[in-house]
PDB file of N, CA and C in Angstrom:
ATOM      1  N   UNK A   1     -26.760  91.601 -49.372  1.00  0.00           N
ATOM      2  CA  UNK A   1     -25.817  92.398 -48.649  1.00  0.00           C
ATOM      3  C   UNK A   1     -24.465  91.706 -48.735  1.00  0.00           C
ATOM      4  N   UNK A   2     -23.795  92.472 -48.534  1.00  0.00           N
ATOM      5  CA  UNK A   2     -22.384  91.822 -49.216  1.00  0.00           C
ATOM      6  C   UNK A   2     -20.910  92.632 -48.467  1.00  0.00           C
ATOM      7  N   UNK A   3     -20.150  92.534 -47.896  1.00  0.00           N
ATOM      8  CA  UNK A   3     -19.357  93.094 -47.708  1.00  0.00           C
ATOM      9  C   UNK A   3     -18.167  94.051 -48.273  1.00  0.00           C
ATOM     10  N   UNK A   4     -17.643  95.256 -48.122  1.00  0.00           N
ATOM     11  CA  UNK A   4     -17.196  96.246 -48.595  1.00  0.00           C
ATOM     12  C   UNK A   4     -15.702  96.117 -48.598  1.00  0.00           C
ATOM     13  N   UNK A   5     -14.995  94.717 -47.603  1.00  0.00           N
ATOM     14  CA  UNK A   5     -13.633  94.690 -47.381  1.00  0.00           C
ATOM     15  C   UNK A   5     -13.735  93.524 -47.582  1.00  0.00           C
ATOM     16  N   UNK A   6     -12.145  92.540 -47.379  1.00  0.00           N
ATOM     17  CA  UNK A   6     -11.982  91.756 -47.154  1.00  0.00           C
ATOM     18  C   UNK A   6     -11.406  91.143 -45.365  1.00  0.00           C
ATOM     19  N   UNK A   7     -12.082  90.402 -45.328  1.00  0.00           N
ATOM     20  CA  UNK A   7     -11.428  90.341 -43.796  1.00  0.00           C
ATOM     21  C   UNK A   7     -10.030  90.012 -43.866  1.00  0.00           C
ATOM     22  N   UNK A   8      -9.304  90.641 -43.161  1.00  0.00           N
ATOM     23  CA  UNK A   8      -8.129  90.360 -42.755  1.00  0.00           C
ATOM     24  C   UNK A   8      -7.545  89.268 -42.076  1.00  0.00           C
ATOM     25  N   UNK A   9      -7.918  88.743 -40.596  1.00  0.00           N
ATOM     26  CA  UNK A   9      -7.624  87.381 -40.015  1.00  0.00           C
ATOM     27  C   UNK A   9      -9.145  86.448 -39.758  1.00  0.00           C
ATOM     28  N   UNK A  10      -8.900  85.502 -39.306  1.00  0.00           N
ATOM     29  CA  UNK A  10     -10.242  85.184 -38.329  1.00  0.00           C
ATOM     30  C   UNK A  10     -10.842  85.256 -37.405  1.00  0.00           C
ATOM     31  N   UNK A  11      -9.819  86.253 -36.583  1.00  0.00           N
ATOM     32  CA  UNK A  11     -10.406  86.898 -35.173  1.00  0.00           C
ATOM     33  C   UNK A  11     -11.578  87.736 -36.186  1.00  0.00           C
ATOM     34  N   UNK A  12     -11.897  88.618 -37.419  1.00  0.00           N
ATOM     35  CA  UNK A  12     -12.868  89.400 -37.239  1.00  0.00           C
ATOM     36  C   UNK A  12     -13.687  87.998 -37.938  1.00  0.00           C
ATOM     37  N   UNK A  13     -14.001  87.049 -38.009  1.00  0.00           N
ATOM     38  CA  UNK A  13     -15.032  86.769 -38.096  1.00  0.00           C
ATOM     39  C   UNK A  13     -16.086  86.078 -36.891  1.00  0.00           C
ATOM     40  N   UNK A  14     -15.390  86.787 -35.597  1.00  0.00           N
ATOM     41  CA  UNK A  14     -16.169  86.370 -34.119  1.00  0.00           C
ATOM     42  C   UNK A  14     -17.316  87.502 -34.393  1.00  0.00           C
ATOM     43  N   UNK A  15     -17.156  88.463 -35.077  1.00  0.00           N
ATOM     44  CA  UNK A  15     -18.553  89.314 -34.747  1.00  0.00           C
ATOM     45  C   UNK A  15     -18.786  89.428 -36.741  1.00  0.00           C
ATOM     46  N   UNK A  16     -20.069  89.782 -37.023  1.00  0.00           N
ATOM     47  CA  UNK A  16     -20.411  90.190 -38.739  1.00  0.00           C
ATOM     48  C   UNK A  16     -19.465  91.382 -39.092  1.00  0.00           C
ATOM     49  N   UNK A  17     -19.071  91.407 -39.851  1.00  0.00           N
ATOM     50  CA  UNK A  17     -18.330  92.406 -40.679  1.00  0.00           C
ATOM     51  C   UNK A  17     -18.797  93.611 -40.424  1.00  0.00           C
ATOM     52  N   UNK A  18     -17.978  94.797 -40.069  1.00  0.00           N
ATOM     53  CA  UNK A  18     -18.658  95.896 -39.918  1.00  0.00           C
ATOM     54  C   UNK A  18     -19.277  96.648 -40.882  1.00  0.00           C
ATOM     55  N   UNK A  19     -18.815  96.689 -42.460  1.00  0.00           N
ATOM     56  CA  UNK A  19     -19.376  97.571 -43.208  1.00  0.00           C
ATOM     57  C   UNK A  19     -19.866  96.707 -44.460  1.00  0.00           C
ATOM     58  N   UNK A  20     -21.330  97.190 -44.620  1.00  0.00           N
ATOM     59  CA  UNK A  20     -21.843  96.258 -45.757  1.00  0.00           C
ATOM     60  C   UNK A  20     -22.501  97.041 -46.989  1.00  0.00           C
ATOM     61  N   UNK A  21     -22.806  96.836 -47.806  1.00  0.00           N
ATOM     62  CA  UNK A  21     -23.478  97.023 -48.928  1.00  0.00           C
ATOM     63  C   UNK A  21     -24.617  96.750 -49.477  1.00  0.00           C
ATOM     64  N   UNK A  22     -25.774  96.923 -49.164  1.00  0.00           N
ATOM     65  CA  UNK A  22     -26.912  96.263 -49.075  1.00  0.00           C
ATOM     66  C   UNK A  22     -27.734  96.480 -50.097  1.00  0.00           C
ATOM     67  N   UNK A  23     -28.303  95.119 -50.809  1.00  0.00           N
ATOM     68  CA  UNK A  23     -28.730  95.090 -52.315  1.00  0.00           C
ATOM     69  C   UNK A  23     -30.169  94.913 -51.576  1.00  0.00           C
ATOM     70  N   UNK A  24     -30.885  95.532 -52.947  1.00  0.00           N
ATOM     71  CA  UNK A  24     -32.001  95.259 -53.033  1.00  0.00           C
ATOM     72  C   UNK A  24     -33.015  95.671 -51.337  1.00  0.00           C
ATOM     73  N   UNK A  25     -32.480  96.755 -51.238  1.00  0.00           N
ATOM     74  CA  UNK A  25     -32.752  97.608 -50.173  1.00  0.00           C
ATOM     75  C   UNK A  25     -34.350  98.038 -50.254  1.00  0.00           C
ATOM     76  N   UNK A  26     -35.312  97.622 -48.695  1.00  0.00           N
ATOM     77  CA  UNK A  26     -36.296  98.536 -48.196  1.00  0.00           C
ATOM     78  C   UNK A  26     -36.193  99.969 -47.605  1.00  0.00           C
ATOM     79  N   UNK A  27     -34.952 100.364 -47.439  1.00  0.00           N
ATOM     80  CA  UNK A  27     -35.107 101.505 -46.897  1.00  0.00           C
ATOM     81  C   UNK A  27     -34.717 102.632 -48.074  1.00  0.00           C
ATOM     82  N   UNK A  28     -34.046 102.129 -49.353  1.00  0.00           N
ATOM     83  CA  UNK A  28     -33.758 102.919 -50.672  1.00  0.00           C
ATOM     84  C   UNK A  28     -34.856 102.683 -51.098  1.00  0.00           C
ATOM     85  N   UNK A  29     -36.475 101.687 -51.131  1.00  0.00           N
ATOM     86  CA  UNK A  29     -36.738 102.193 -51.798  1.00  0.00           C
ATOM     87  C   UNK A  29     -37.980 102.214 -51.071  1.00  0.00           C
ATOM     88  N   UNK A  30     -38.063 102.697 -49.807  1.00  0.00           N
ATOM     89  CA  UNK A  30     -39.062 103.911 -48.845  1.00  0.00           C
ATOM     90  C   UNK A  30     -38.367 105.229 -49.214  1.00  0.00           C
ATOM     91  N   UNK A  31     -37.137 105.412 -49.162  1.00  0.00           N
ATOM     92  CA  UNK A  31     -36.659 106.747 -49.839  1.00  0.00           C
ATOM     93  C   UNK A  31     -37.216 107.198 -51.170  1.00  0.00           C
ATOM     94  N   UNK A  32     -37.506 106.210 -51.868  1.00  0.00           N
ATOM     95  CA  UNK A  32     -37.453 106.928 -53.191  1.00  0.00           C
ATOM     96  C   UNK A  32     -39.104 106.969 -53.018  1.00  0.00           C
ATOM     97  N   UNK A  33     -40.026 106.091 -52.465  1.00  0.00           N
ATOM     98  CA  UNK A  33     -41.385 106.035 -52.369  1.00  0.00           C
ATOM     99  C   UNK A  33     -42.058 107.737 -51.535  1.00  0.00           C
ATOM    100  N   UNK A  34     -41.052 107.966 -50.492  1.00  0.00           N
ATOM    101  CA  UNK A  34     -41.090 109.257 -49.586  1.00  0.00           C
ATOM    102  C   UNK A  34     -41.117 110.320 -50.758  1.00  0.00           C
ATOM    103  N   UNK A  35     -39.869 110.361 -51.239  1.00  0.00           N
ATOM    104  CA  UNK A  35     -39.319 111.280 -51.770  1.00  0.00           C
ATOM    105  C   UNK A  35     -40.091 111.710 -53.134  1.00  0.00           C
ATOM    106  N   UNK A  36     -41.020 111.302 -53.457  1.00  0.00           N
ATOM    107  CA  UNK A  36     -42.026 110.706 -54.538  1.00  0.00           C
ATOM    108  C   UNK A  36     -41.280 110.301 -56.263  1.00  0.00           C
ATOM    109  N   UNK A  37     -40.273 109.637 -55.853  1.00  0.00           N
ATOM    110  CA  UNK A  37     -39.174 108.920 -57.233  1.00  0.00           C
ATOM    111  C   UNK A  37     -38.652 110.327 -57.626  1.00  0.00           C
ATOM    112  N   UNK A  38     -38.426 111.411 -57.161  1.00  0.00           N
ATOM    113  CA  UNK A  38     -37.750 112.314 -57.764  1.00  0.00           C
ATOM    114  C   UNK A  38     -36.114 112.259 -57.810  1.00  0.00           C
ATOM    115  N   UNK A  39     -35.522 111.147 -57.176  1.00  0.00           N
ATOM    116  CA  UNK A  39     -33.781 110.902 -57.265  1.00  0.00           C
ATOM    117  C   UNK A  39     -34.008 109.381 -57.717  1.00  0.00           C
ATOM    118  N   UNK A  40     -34.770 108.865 -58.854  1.00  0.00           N
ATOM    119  CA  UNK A  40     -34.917 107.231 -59.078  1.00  0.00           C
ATOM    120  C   UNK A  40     -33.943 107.340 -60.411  1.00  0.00           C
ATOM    121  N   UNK A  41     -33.132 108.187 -60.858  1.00  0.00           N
ATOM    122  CA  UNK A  41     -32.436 108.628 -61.857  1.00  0.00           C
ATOM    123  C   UNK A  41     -31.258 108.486 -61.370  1.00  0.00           C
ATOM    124  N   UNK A  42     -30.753 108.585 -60.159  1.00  0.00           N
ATOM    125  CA  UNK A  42     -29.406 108.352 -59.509  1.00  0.00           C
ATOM    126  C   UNK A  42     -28.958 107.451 -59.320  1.00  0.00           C
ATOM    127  N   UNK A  43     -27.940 106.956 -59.372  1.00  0.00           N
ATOM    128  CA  UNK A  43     -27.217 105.569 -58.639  1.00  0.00           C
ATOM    129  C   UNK A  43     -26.979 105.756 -57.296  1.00  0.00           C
ATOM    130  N   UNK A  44     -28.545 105.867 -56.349  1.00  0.00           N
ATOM    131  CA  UNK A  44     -27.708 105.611 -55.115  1.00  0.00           C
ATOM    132  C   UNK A  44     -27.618 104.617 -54.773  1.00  0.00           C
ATOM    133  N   UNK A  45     -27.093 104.048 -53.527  1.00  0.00           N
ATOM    134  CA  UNK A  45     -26.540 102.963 -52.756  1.00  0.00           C
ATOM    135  C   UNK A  45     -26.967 102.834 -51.302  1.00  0.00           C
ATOM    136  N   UNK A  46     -26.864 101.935 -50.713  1.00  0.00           N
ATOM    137  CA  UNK A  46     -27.654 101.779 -49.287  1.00  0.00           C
ATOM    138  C   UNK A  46     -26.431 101.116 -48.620  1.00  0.00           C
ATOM    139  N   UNK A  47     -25.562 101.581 -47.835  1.00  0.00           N
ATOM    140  CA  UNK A  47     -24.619 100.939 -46.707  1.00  0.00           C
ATOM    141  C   UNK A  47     -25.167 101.112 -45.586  1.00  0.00           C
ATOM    142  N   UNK A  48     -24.559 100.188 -44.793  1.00  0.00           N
ATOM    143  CA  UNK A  48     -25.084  99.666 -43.503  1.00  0.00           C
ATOM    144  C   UNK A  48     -23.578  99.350 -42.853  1.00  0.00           C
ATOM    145  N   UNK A  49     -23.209 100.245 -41.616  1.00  0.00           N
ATOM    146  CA  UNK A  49     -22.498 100.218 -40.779  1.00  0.00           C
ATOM    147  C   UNK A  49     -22.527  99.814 -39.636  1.00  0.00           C
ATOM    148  N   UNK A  50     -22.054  98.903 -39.142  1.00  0.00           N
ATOM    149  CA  UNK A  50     -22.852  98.020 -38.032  1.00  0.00           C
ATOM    150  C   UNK A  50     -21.898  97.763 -37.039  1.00  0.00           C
ATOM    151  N   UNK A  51     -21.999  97.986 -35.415  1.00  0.00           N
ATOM    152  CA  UNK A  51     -21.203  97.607 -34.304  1.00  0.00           C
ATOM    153  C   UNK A  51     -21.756  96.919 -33.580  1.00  0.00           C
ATOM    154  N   UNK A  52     -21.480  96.486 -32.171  1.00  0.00           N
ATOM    155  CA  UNK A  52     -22.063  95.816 -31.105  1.00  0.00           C
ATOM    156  C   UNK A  52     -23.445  96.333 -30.634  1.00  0.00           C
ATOM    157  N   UNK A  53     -23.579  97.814 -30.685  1.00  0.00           N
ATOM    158  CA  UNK A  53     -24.568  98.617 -29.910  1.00  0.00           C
ATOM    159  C   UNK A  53     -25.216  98.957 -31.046  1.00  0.00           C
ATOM    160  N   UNK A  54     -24.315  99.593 -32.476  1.00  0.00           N
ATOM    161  CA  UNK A  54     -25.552 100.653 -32.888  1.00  0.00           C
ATOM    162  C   UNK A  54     -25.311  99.961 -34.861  1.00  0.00           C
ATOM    163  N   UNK A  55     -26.552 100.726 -35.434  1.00  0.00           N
ATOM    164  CA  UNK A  55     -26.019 100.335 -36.753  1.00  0.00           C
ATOM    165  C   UNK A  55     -26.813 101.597 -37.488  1.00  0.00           C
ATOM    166  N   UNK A  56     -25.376 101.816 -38.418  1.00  0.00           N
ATOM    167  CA  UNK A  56     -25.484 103.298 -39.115  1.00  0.00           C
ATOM    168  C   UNK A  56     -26.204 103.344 -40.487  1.00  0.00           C
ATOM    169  N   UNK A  57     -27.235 103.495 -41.557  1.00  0.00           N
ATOM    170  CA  UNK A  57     -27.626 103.221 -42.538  1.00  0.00           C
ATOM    171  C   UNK A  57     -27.362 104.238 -43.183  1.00  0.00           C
ATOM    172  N   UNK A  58     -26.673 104.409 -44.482  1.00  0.00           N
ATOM    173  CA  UNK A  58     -26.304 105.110 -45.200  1.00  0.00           C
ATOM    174  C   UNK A  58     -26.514 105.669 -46.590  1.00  0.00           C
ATOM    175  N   UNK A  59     -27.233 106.167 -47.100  1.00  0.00           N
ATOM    176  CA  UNK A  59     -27.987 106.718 -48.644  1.00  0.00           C
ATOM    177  C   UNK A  59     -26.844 107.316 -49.541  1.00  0.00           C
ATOM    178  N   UNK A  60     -26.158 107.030 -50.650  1.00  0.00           N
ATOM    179  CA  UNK A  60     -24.974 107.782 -51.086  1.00  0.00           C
ATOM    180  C   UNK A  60     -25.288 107.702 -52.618  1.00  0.00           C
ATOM    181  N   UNK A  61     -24.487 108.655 -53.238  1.00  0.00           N
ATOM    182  CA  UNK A  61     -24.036 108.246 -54.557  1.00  0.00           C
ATOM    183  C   UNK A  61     -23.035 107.701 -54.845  1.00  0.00           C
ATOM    184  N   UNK A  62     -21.864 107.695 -53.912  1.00  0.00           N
ATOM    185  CA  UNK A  62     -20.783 108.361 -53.725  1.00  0.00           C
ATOM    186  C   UNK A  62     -20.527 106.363 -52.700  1.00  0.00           C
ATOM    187  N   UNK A  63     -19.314 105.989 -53.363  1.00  0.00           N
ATOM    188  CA  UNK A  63     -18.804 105.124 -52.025  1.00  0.00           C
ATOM    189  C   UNK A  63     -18.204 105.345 -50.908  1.00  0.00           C
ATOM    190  N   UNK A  64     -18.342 105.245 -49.727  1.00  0.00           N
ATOM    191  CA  UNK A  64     -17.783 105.490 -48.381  1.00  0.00           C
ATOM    192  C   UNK A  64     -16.025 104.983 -49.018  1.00  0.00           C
ATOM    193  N   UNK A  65     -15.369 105.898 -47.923  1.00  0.00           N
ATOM    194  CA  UNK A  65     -13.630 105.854 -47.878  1.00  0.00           C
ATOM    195  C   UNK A  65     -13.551 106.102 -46.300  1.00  0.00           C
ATOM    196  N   UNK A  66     -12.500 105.144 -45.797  1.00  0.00           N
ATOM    197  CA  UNK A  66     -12.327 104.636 -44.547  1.00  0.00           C
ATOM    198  C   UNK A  66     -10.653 105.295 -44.504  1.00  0.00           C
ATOM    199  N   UNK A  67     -10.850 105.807 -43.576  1.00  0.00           N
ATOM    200  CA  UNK A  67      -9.154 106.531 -42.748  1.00  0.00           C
ATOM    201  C   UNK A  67      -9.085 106.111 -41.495  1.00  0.00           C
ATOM    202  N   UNK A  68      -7.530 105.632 -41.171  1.00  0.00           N
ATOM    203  CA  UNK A  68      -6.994 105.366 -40.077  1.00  0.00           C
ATOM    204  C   UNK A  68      -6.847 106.579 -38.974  1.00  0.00           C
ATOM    205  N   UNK A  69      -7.902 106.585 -37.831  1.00  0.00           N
ATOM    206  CA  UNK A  69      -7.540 108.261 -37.397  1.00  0.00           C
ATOM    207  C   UNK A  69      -6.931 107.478 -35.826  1.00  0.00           C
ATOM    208  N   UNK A  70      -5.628 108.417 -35.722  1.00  0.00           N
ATOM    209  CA  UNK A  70      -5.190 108.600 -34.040  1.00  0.00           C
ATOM    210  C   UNK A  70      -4.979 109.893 -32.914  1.00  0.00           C
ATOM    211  N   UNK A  71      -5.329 109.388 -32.047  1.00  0.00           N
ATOM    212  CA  UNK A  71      -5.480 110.071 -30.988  1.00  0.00           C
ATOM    213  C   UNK A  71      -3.938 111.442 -30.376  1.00  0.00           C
ATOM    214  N   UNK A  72      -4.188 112.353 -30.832  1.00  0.00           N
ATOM    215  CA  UNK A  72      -2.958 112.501 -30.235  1.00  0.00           C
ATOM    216  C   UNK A  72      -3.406 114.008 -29.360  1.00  0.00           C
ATOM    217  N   UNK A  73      -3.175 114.297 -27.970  1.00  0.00           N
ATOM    218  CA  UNK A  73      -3.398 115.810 -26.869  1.00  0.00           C
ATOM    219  C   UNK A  73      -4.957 115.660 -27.108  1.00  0.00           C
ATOM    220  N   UNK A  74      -5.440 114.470 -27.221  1.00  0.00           N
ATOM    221  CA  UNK A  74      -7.466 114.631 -27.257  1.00  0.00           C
ATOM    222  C   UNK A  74      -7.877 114.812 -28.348  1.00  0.00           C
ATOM    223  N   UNK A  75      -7.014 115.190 -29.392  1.00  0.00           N
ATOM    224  CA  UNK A  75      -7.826 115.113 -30.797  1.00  0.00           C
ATOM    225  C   UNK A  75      -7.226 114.280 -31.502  1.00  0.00           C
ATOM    226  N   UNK A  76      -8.488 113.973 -32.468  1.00  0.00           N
ATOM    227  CA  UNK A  76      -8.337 113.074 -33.549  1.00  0.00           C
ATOM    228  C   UNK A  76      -7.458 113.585 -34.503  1.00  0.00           C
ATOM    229  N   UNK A  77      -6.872 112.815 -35.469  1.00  0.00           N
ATOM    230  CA  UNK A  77      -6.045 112.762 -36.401  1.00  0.00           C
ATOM    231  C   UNK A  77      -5.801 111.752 -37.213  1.00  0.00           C
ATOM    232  N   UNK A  78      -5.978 112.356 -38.742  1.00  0.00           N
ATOM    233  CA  UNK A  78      -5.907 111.292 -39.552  1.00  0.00           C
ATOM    234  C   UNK A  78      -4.053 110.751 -40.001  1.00  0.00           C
ATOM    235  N   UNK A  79      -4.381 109.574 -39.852  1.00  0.00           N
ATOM    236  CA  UNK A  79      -3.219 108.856 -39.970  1.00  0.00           C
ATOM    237  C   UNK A  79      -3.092 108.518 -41.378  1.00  0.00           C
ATOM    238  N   UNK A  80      -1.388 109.137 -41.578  1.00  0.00           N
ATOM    239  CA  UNK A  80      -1.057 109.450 -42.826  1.00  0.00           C
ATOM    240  C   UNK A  80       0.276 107.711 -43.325  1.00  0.00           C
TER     241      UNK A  80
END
């Protein structure tokens, strides 16, 4: 597993990096074991999104893209 950014200061290295990349994945390949190898032809990928409380696992072909979103009258908005 390997990280997807570079950290920016050393305050983020008080908690693990939030977004990772995870090699050589059990849960890609219970997917492909489930799925009976019918997507073992694809390049997918296994990310792992991770906070204090929860952690997000992710199946893609496709790499995740991260946007700055702000708050503005209660809704979100992506910051341009």
């Amino acid at each position: 597993m390997y990280r997807l950014s570079e950290v920016q200061n050393s305050k983020e290295l008080n908690f693990p990096h939030l977004f990772w990349k995870v090699e050589k994945s059990q849960l890609l390949e219970e997917f492909h074991r489930q799925s009976l190898e019918i997507y073992t032809d694809r390049d997918i990928t296994h990310y792992a999104f991770l906070s204090a409380s929860d952690c997000v696992d992710v199946l893609s072909e496709t790499e995740p893209t991260f946007n700055n979103l702000i708050k503005a009258d209660d809704v979100w908005l992506k910051e341009f």
